[in-house]
C-alpha atoms as a PDB file:
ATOM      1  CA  UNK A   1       0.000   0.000   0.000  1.00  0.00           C
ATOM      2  CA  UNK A   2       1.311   3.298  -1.312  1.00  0.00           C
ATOM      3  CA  UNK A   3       1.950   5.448   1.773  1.00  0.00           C
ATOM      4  CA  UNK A   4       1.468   9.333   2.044  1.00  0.00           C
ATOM      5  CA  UNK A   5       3.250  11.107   4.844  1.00  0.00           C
ATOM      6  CA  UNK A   6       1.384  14.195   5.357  1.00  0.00           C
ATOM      7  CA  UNK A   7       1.047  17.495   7.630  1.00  0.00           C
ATOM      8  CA  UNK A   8      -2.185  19.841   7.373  1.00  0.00           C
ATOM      9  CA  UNK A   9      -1.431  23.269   5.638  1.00  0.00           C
ATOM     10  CA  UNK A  10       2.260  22.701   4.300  1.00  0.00           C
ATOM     11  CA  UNK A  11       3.639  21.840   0.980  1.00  0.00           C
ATOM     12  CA  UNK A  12       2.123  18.366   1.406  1.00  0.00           C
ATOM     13  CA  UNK A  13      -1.044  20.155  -0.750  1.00  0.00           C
ATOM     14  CA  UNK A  14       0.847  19.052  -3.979  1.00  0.00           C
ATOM     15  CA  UNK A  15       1.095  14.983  -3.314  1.00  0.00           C
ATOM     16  CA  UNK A  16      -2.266  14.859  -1.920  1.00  0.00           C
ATOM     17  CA  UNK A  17      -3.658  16.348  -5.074  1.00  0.00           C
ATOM     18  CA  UNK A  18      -1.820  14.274  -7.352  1.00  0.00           C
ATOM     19  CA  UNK A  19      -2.903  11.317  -4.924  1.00  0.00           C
ATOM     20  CA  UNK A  20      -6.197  12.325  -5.732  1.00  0.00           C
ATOM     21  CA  UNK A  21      -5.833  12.663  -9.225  1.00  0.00           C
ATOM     22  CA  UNK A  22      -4.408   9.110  -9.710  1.00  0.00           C
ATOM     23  CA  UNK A  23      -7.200   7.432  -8.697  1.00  0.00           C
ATOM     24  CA  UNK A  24      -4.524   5.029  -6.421  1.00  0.00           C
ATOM     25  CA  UNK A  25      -5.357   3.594  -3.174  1.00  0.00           C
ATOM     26  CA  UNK A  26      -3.288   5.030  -0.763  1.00  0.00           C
ATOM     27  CA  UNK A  27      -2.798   5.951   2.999  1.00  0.00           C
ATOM     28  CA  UNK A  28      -2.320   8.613   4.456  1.00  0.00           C
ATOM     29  CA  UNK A  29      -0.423   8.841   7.359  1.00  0.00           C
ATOM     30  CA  UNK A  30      -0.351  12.182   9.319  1.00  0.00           C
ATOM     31  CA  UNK A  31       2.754  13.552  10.476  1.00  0.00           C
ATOM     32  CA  UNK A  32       2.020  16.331  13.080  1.00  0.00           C
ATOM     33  CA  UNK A  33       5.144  19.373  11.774  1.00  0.00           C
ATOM     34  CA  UNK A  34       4.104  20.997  15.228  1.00  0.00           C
ATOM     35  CA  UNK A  35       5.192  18.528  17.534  1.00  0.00           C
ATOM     36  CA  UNK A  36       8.138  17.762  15.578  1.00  0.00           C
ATOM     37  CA  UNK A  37       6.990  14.160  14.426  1.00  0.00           C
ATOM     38  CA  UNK A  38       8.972  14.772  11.120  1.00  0.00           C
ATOM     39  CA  UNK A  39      11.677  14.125  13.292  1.00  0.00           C
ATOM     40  CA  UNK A  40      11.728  11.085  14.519  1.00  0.00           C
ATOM     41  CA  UNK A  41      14.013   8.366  13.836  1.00  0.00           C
ATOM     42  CA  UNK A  42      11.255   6.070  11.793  1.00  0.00           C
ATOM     43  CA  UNK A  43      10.261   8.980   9.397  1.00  0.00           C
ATOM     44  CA  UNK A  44      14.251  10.087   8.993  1.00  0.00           C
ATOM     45  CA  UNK A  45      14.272   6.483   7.226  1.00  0.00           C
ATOM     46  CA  UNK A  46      11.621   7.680   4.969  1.00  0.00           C
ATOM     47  CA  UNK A  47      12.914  11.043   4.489  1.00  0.00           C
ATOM     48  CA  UNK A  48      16.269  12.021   5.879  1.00  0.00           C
ATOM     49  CA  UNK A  49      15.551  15.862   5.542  1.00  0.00           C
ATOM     50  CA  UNK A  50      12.650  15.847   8.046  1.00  0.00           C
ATOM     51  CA  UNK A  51      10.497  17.397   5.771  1.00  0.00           C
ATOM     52  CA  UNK A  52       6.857  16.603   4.428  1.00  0.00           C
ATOM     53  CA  UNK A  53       5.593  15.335   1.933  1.00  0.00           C
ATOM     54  CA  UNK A  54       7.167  11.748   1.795  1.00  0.00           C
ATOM     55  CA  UNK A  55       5.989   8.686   0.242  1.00  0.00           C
ATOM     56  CA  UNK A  56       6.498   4.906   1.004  1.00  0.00           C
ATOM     57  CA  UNK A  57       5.581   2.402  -1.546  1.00  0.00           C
ATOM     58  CA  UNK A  58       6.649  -0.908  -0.678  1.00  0.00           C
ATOM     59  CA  UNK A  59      10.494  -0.635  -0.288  1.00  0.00           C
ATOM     60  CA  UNK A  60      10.198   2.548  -1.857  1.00  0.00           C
ATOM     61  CA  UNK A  61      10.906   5.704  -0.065  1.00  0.00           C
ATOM     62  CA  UNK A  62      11.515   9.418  -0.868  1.00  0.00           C
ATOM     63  CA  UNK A  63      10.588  12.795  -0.113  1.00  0.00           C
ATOM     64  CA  UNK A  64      10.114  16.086  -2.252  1.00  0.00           C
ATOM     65  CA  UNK A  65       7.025  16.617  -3.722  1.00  0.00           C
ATOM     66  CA  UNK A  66       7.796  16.989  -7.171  1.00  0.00           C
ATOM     67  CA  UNK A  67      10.270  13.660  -7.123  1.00  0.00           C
ATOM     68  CA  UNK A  68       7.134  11.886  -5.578  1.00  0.00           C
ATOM     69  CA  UNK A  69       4.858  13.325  -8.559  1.00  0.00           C
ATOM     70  CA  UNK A  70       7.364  11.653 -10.846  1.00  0.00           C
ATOM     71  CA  UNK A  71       7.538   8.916  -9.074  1.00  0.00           C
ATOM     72  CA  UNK A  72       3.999   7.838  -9.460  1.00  0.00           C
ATOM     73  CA  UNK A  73       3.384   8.952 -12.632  1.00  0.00           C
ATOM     74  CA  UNK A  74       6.192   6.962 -14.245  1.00  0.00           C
ATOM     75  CA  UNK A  75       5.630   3.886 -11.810  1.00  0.00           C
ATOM     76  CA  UNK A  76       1.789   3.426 -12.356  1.00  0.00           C
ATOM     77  CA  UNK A  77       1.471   4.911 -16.007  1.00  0.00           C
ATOM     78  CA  UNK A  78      -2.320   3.650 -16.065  1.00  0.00           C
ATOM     79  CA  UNK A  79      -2.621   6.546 -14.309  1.00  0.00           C
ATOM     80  CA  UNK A  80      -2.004   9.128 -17.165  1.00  0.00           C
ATOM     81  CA  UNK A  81      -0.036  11.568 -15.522  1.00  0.00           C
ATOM     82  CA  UNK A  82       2.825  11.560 -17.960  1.00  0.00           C
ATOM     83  CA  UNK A  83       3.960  11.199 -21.718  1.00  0.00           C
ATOM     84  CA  UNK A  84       5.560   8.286 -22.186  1.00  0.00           C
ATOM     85  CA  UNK A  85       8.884   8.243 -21.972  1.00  0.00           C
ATOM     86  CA  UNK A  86       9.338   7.890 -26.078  1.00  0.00           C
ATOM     87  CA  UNK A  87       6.381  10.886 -26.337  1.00  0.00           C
ATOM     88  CA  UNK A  88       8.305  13.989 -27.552  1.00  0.00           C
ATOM     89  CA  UNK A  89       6.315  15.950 -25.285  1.00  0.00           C
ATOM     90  CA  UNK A  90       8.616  13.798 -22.200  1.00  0.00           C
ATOM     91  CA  UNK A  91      11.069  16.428 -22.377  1.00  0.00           C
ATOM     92  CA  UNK A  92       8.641  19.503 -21.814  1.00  0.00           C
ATOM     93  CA  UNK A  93       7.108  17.565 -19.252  1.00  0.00           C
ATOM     94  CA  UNK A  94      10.325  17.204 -16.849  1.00  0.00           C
ATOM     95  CA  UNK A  95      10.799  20.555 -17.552  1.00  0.00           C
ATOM     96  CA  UNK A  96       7.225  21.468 -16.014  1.00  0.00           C
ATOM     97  CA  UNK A  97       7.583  19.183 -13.348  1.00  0.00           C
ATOM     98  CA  UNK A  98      10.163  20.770 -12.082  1.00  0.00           C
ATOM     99  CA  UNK A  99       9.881  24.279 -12.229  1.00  0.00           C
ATOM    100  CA  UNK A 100       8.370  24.652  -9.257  1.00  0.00           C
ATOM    101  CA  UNK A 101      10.657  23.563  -7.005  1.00  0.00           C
ATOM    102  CA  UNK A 102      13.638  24.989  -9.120  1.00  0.00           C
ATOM    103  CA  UNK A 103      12.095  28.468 -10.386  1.00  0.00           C
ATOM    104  CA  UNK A 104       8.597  29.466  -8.449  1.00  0.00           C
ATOM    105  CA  UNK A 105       9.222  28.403  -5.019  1.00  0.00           C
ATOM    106  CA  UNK A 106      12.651  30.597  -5.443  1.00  0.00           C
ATOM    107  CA  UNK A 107      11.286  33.391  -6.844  1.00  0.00           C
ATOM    108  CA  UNK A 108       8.579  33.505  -4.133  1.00  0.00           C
ATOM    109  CA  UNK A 109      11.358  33.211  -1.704  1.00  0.00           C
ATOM    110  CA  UNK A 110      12.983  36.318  -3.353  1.00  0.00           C
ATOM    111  CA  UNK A 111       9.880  38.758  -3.480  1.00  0.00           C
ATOM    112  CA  UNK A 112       9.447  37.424   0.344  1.00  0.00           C
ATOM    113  CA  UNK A 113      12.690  37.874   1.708  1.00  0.00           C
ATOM    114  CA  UNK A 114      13.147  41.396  -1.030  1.00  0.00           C
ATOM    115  CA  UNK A 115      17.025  39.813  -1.789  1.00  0.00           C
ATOM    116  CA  UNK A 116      18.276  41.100  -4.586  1.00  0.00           C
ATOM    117  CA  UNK A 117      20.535  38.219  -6.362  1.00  0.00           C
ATOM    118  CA  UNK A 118      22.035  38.760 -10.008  1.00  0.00           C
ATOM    119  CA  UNK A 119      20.251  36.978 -12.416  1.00  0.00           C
ATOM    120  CA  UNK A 120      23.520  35.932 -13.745  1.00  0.00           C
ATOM    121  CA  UNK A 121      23.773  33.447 -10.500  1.00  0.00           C
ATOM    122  CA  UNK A 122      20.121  33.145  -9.574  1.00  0.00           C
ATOM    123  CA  UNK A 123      19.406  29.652 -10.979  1.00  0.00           C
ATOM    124  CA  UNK A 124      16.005  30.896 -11.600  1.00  0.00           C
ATOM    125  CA  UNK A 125      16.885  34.081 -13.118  1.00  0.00           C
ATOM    126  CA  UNK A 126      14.404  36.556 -11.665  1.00  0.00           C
ATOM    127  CA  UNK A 127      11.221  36.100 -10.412  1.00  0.00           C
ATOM    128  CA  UNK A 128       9.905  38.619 -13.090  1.00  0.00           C
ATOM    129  CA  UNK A 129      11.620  36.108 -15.475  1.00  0.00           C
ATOM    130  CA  UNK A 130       9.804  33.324 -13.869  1.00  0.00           C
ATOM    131  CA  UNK A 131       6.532  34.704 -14.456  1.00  0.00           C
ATOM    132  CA  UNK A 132       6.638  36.048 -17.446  1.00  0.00           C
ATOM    133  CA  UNK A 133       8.101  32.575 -19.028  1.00  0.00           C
ATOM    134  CA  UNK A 134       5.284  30.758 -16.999  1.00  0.00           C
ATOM    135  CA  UNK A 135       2.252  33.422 -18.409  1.00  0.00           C
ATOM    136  CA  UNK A 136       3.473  32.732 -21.711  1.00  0.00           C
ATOM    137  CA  UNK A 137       3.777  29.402 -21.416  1.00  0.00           C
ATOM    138  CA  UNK A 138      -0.224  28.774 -19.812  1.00  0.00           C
ATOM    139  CA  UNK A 139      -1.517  31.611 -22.533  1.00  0.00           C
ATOM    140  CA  UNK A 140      -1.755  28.325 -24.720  1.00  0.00           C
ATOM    141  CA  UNK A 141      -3.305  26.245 -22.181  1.00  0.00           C
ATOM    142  CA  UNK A 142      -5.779  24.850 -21.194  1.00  0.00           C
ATOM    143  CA  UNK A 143      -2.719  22.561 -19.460  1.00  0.00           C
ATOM    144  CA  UNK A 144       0.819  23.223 -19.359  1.00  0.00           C
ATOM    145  CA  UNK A 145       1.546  20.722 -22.100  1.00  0.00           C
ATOM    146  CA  UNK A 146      -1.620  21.646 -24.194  1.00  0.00           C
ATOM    147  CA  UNK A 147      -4.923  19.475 -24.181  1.00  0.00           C
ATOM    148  CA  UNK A 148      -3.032  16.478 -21.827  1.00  0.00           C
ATOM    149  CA  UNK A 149      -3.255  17.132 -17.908  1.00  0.00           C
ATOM    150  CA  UNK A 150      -0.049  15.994 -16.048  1.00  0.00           C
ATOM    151  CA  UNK A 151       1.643  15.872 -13.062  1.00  0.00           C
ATOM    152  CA  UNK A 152       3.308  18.603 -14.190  1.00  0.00           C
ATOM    153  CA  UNK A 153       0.048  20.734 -13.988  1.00  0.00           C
ATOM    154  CA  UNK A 154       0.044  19.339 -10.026  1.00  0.00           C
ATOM    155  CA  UNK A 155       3.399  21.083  -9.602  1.00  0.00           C
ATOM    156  CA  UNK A 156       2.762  24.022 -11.243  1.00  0.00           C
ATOM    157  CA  UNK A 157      -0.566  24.209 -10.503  1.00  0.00           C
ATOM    158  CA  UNK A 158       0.321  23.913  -6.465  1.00  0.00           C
ATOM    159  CA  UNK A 159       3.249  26.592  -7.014  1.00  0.00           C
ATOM    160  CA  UNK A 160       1.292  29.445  -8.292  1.00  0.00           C
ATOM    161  CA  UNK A 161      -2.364  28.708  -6.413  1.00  0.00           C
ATOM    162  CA  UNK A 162       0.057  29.125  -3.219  1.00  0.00           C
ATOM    163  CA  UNK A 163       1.880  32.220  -4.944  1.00  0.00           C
ATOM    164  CA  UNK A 164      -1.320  34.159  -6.351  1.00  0.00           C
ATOM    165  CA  UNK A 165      -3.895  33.103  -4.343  1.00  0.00           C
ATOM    166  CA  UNK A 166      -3.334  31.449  -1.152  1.00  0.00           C
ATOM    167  CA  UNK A 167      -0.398  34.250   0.168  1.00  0.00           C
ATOM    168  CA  UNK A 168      -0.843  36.619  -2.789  1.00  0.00           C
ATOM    169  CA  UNK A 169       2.972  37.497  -2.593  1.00  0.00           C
ATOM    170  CA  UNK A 170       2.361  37.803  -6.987  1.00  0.00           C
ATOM    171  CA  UNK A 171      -0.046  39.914  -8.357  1.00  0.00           C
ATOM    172  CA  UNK A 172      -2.253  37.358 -10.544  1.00  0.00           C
ATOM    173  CA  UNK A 173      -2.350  37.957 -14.378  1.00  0.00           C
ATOM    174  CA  UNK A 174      -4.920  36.787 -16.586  1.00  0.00           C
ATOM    175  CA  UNK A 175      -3.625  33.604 -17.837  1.00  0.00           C
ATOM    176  CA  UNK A 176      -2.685  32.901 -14.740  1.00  0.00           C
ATOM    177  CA  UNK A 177      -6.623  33.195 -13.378  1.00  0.00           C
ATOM    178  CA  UNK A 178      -7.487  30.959 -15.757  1.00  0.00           C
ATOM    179  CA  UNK A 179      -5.505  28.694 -15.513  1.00  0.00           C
ATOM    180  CA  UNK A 180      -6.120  28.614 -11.894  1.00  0.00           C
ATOM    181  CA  UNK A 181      -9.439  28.236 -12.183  1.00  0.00           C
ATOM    182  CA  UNK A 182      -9.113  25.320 -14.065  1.00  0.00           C
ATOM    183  CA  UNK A 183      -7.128  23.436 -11.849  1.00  0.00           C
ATOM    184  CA  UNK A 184      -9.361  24.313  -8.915  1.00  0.00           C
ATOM    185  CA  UNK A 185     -12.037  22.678 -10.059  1.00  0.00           C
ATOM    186  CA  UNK A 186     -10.393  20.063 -11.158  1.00  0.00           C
ATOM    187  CA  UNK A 187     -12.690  17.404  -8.317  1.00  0.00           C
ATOM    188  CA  UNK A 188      -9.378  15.882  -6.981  1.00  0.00           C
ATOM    189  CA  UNK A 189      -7.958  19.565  -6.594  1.00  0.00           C
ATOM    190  CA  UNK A 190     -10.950  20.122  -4.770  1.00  0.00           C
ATOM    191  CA  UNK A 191     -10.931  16.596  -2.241  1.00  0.00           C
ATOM    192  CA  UNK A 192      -7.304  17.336  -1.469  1.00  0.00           C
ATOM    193  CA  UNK A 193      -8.010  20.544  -0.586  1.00  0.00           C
ATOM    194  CA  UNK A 194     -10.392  19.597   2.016  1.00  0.00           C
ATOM    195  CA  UNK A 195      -8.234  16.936   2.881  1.00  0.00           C
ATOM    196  CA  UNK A 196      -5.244  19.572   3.514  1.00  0.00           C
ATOM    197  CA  UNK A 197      -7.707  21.801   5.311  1.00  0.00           C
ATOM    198  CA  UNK A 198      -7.626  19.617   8.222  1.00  0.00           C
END
């Protein structure tokens, strides 16, 4: 049984929506951040960095959300969160999938924090740059890789509902609205967020 470690209101949002999405049994199993519980020696085993999300799936373990979303997606492909890996479209895909973590949680971190970092040594550029490659990129729509919904619409999807809307830290731009509103009410968007809720 496919294992979800999980804390209320944290960046576990993203694997409980692309539980949800895959239509997979799974557990989850809470893991209280406020007492510390991502501490503890068992759940270091499943994720050394203390952090949630994590997933166990049989002798399977890892942590970081986006990692996780590949993980299912390319381990249960009935699932149909993915281009195959021979699909063209692969490459756009692992792009998407991981410019959250690498380019929109950064940039949030740099409008939040008000650091100014070259963009000749920000990985990410700027966070102007971020969202003006990711506008562009969703004008197409209706899904990051066109028609096809993907785990890389999870990641994305999470990482600029929590930037717009949820902390409004960037100012929303149209294709960003609707793109938004398409993945909100997306049903399994919707069950994880009551899920995350508490």
């Amino acid at each position: 049984m496919i294992k979800l470690y999980w804390s209320p209101r944290s960046r576990s949002f993203t694997t409980l929506w692309l539980m949800e999405e895959s239509g997979l049994p799974y557990e989850r199993v809470l893991t209280d951040i406020s007492t510390g519980a991502q501490k503890a020696p068992d759940y270091l085993k499943v994720n050394p960095m203390g952090k949630v999300p994590a997933l166990s799936d049989g002798d399977a373990a890892l942590g970081e959300a986006a990692a996780i979303c590949a993980y299912i997606a390319d381990r249960y492909p009935e699932t149909r969160l993915a281009p195959a890996v021979t699909d063209p479209r692969r490459a756009r895909y692992l792009q998407w999938l991981f410019f959250s973590p690498g380019c929109i949680e950064p940039a949030i971190i740099q409008i939040f924090t008000k650091i100014e970092i070259p963009t000749s040594t920000a990985a990410w550029g700027s966070a102007t740059q971020v969202f003006d490659v990711l506008e562009a990129a969703l004008a197409e729509g209706p899904w990051i890789l066109g028609e096809e919904f993907s785990a890389a619409d999870i990641t994305v999807g999470s990482g600029l509902n929590f930037a717009v809307r949820r902390f409004k830290m960037v100012p929303s731009r149209p294709a960003f609205d609707a793109y938004l509103d398409r993945c909100t009410a997306r049903p399994a968007f919707q069950r994880a967020e009551k899920i995350a809720a508490g």
